[in-house]
Structures are given as C-alpha cells and as structure tokens.
PDB file of N, CA and C in Angstrom:
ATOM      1  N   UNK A   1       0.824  -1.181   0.000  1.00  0.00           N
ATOM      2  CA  UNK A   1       0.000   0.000   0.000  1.00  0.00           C
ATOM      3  C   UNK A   1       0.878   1.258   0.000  1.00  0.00           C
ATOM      4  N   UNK A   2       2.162   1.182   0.518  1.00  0.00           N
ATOM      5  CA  UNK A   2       2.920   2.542   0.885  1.00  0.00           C
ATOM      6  C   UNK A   2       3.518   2.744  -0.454  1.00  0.00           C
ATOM      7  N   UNK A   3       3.386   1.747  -1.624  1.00  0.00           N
ATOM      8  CA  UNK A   3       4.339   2.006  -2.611  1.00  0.00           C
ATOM      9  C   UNK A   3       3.068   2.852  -3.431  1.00  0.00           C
ATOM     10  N   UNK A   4       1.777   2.586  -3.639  1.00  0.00           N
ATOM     11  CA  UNK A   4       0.514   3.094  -3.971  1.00  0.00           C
ATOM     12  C   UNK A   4       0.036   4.376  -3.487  1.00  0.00           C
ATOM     13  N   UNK A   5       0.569   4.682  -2.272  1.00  0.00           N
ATOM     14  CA  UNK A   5       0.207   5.974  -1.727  1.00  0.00           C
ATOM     15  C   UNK A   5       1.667   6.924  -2.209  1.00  0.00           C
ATOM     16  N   UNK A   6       2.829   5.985  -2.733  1.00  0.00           N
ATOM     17  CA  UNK A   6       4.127   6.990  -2.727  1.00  0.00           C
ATOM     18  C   UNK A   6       3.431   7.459  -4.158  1.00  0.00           C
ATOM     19  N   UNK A   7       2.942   6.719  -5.197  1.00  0.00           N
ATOM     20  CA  UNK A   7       2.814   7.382  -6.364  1.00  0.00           C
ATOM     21  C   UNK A   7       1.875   8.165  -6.507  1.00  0.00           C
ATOM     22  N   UNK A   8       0.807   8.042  -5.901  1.00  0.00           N
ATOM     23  CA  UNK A   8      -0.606   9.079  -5.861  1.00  0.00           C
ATOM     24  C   UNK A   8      -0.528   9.838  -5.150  1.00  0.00           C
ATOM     25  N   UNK A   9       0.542   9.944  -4.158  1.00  0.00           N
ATOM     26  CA  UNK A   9       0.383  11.157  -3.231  1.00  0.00           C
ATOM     27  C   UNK A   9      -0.101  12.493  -3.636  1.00  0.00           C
ATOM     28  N   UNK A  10       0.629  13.259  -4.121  1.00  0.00           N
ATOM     29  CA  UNK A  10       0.287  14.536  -4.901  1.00  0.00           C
ATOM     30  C   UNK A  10      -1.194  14.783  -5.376  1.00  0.00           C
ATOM     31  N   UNK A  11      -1.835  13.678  -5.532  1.00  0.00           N
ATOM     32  CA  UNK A  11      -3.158  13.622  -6.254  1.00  0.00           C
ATOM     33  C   UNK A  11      -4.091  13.374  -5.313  1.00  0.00           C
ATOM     34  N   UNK A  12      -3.813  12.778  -3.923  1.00  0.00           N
ATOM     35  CA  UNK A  12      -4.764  12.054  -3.353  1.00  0.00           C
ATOM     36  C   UNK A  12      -5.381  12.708  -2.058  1.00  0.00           C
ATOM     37  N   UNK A  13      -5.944  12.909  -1.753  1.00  0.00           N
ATOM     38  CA  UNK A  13      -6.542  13.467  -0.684  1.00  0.00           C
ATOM     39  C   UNK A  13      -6.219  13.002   0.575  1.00  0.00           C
ATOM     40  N   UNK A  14      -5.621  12.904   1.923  1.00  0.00           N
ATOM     41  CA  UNK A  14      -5.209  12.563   2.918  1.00  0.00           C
ATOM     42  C   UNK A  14      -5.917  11.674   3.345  1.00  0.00           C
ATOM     43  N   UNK A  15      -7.566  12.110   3.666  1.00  0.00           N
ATOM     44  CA  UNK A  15      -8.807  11.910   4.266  1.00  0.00           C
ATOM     45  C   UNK A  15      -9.191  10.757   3.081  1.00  0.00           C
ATOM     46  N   UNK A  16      -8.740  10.634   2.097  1.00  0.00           N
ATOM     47  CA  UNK A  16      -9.323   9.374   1.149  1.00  0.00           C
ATOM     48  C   UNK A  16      -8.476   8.112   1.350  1.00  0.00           C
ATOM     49  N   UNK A  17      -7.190   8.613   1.547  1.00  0.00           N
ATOM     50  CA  UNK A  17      -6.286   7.374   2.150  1.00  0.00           C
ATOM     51  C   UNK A  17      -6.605   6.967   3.681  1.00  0.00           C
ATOM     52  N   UNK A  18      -6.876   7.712   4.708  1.00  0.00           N
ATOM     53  CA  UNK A  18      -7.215   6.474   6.225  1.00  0.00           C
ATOM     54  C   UNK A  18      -8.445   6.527   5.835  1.00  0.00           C
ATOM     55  N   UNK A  19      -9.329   6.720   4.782  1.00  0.00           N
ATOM     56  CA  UNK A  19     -10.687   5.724   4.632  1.00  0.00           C
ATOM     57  C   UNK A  19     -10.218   4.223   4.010  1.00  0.00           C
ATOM     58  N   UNK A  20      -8.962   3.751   3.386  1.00  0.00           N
ATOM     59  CA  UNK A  20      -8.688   2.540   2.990  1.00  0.00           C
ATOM     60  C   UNK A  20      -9.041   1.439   4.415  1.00  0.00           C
ATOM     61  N   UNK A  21      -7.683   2.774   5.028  1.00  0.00           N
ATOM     62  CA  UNK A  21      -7.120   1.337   6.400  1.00  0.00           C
ATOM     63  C   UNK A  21      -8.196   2.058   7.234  1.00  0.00           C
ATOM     64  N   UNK A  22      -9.992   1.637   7.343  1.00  0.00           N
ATOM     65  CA  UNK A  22     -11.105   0.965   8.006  1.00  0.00           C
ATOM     66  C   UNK A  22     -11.042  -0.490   7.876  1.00  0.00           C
ATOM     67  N   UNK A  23     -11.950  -0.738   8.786  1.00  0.00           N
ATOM     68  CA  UNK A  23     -12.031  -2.382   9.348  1.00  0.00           C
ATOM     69  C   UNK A  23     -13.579  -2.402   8.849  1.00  0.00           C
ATOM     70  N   UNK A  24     -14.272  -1.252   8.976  1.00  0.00           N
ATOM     71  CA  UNK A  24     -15.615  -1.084   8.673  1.00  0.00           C
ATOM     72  C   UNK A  24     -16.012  -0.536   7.688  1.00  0.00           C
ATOM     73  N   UNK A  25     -16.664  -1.258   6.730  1.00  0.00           N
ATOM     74  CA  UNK A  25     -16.872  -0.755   5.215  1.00  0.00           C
ATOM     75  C   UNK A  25     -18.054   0.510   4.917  1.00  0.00           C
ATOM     76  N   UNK A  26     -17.725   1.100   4.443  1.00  0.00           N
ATOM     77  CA  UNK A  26     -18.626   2.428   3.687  1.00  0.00           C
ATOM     78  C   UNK A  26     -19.879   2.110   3.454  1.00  0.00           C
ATOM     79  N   UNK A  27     -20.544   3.027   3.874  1.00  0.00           N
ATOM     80  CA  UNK A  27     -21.663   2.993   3.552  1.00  0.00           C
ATOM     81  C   UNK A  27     -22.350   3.073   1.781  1.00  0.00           C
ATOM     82  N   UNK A  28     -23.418   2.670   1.527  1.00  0.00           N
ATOM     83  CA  UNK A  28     -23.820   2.978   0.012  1.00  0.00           C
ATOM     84  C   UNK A  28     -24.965   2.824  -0.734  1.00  0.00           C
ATOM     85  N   UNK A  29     -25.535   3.010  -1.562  1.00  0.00           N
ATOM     86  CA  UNK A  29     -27.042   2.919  -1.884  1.00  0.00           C
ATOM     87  C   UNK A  29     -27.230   1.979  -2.499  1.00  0.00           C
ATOM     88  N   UNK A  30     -27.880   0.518  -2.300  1.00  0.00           N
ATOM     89  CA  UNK A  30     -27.961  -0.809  -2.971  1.00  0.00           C
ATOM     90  C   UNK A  30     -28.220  -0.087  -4.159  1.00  0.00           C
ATOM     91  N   UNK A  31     -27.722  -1.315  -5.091  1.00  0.00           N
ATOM     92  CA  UNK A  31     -27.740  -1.060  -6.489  1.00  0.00           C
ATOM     93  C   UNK A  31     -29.564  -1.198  -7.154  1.00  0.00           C
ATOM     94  N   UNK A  32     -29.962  -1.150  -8.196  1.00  0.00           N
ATOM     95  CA  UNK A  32     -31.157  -1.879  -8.700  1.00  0.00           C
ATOM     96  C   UNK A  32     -31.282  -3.209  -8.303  1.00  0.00           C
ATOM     97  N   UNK A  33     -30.704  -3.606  -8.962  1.00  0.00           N
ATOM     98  CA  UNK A  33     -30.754  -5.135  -9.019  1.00  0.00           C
ATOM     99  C   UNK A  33     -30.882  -5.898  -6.992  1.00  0.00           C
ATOM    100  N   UNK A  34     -30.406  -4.808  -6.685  1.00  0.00           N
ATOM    101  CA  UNK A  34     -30.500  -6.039  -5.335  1.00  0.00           C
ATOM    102  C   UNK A  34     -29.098  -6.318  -5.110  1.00  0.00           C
ATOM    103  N   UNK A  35     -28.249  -6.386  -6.267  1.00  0.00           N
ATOM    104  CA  UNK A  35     -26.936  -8.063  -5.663  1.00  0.00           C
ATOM    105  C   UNK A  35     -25.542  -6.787  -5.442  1.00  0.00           C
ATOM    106  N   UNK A  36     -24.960  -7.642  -4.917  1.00  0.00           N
ATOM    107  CA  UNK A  36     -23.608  -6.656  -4.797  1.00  0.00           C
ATOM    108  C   UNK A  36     -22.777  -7.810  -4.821  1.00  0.00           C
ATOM    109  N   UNK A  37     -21.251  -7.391  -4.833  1.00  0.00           N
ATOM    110  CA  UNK A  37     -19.809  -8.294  -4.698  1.00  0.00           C
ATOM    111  C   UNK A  37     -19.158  -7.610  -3.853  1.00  0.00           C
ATOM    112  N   UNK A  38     -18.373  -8.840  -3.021  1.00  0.00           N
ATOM    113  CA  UNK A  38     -17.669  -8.410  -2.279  1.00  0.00           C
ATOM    114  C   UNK A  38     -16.081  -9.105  -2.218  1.00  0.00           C
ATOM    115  N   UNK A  39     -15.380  -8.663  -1.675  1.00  0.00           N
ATOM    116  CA  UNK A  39     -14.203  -9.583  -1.723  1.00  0.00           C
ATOM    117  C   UNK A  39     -13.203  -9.315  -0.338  1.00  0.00           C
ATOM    118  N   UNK A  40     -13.182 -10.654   0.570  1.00  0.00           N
ATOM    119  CA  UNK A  40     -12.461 -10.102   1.995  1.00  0.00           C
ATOM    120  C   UNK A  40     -10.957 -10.683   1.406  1.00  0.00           C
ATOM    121  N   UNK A  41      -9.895  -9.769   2.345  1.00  0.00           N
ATOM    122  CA  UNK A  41      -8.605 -10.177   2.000  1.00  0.00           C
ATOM    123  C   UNK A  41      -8.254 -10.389   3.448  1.00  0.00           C
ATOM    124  N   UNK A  42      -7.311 -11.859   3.786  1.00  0.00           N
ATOM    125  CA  UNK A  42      -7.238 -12.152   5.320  1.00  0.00           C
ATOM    126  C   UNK A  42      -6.071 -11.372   5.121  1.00  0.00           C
ATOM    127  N   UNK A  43      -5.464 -11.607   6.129  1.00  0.00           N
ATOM    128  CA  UNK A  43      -4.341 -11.218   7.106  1.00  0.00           C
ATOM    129  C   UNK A  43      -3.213 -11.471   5.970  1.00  0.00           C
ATOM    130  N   UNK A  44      -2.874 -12.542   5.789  1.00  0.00           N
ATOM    131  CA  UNK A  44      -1.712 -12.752   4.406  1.00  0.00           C
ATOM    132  C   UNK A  44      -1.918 -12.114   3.113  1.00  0.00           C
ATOM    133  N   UNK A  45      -2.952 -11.498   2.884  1.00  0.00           N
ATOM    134  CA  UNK A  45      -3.119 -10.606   1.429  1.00  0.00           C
ATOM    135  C   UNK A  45      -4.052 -11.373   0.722  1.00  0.00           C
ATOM    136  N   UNK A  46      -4.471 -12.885   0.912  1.00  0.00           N
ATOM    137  CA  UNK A  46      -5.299 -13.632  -0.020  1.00  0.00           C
ATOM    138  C   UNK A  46      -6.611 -13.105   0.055  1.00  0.00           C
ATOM    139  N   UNK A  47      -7.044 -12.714  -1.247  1.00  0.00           N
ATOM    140  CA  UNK A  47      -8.687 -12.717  -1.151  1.00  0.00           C
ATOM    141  C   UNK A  47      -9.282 -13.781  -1.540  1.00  0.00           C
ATOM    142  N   UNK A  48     -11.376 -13.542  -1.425  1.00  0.00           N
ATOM    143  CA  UNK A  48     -11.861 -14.857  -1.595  1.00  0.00           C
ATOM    144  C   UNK A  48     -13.044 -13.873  -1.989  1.00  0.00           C
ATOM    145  N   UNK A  49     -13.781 -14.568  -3.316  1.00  0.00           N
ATOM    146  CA  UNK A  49     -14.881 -13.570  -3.692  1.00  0.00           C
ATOM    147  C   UNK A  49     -16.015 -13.965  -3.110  1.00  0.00           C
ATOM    148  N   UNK A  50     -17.394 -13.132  -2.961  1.00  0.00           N
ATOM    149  CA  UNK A  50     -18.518 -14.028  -2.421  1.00  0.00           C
ATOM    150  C   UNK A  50     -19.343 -13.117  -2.972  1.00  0.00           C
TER     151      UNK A  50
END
C-alpha cells in the first residue's frame, strides 16, 4: 500500500487514504438489481470472492 500511496500522493486526498485502512466498510445505496460483490482479504493478502 505505501508504494501506492508513494505514487498518488500529490493527487490524493489525505482523508481518502485512512478511509482505505477501516475495518468497517462504507456505507452505500444498494444497487437496482438487489446483488452486490464483495471480496475479503485475510491477514496474508489472499482474497476470496462471495
């Protein structure tokens, strides 16, 4: 992540980067359809889609 924030820095808003590192996801307006995707990443970096 620090190599991602070294290149966007200049561009990125402070307050948009410690919204990444939450534990608790954003709020948002269900889509039409009903369905959404999600994807958790554990502790080692692996994600898993659901």
């Amino acid at each position: 992540m620090k190599k991602l924030e070294r290149a966007f820095e200049p561009g990125i808003d402070p307050d948009a980067w410690a919204a990444l590192y939450r534990t608790v996801s954003l709020s948002f307006e269900p889509p039409s359809t009903g369905r959404i995707a999600g994807k958790v990443i554990d502790v080692d970096g692996a994600g898993t889609e659901g």
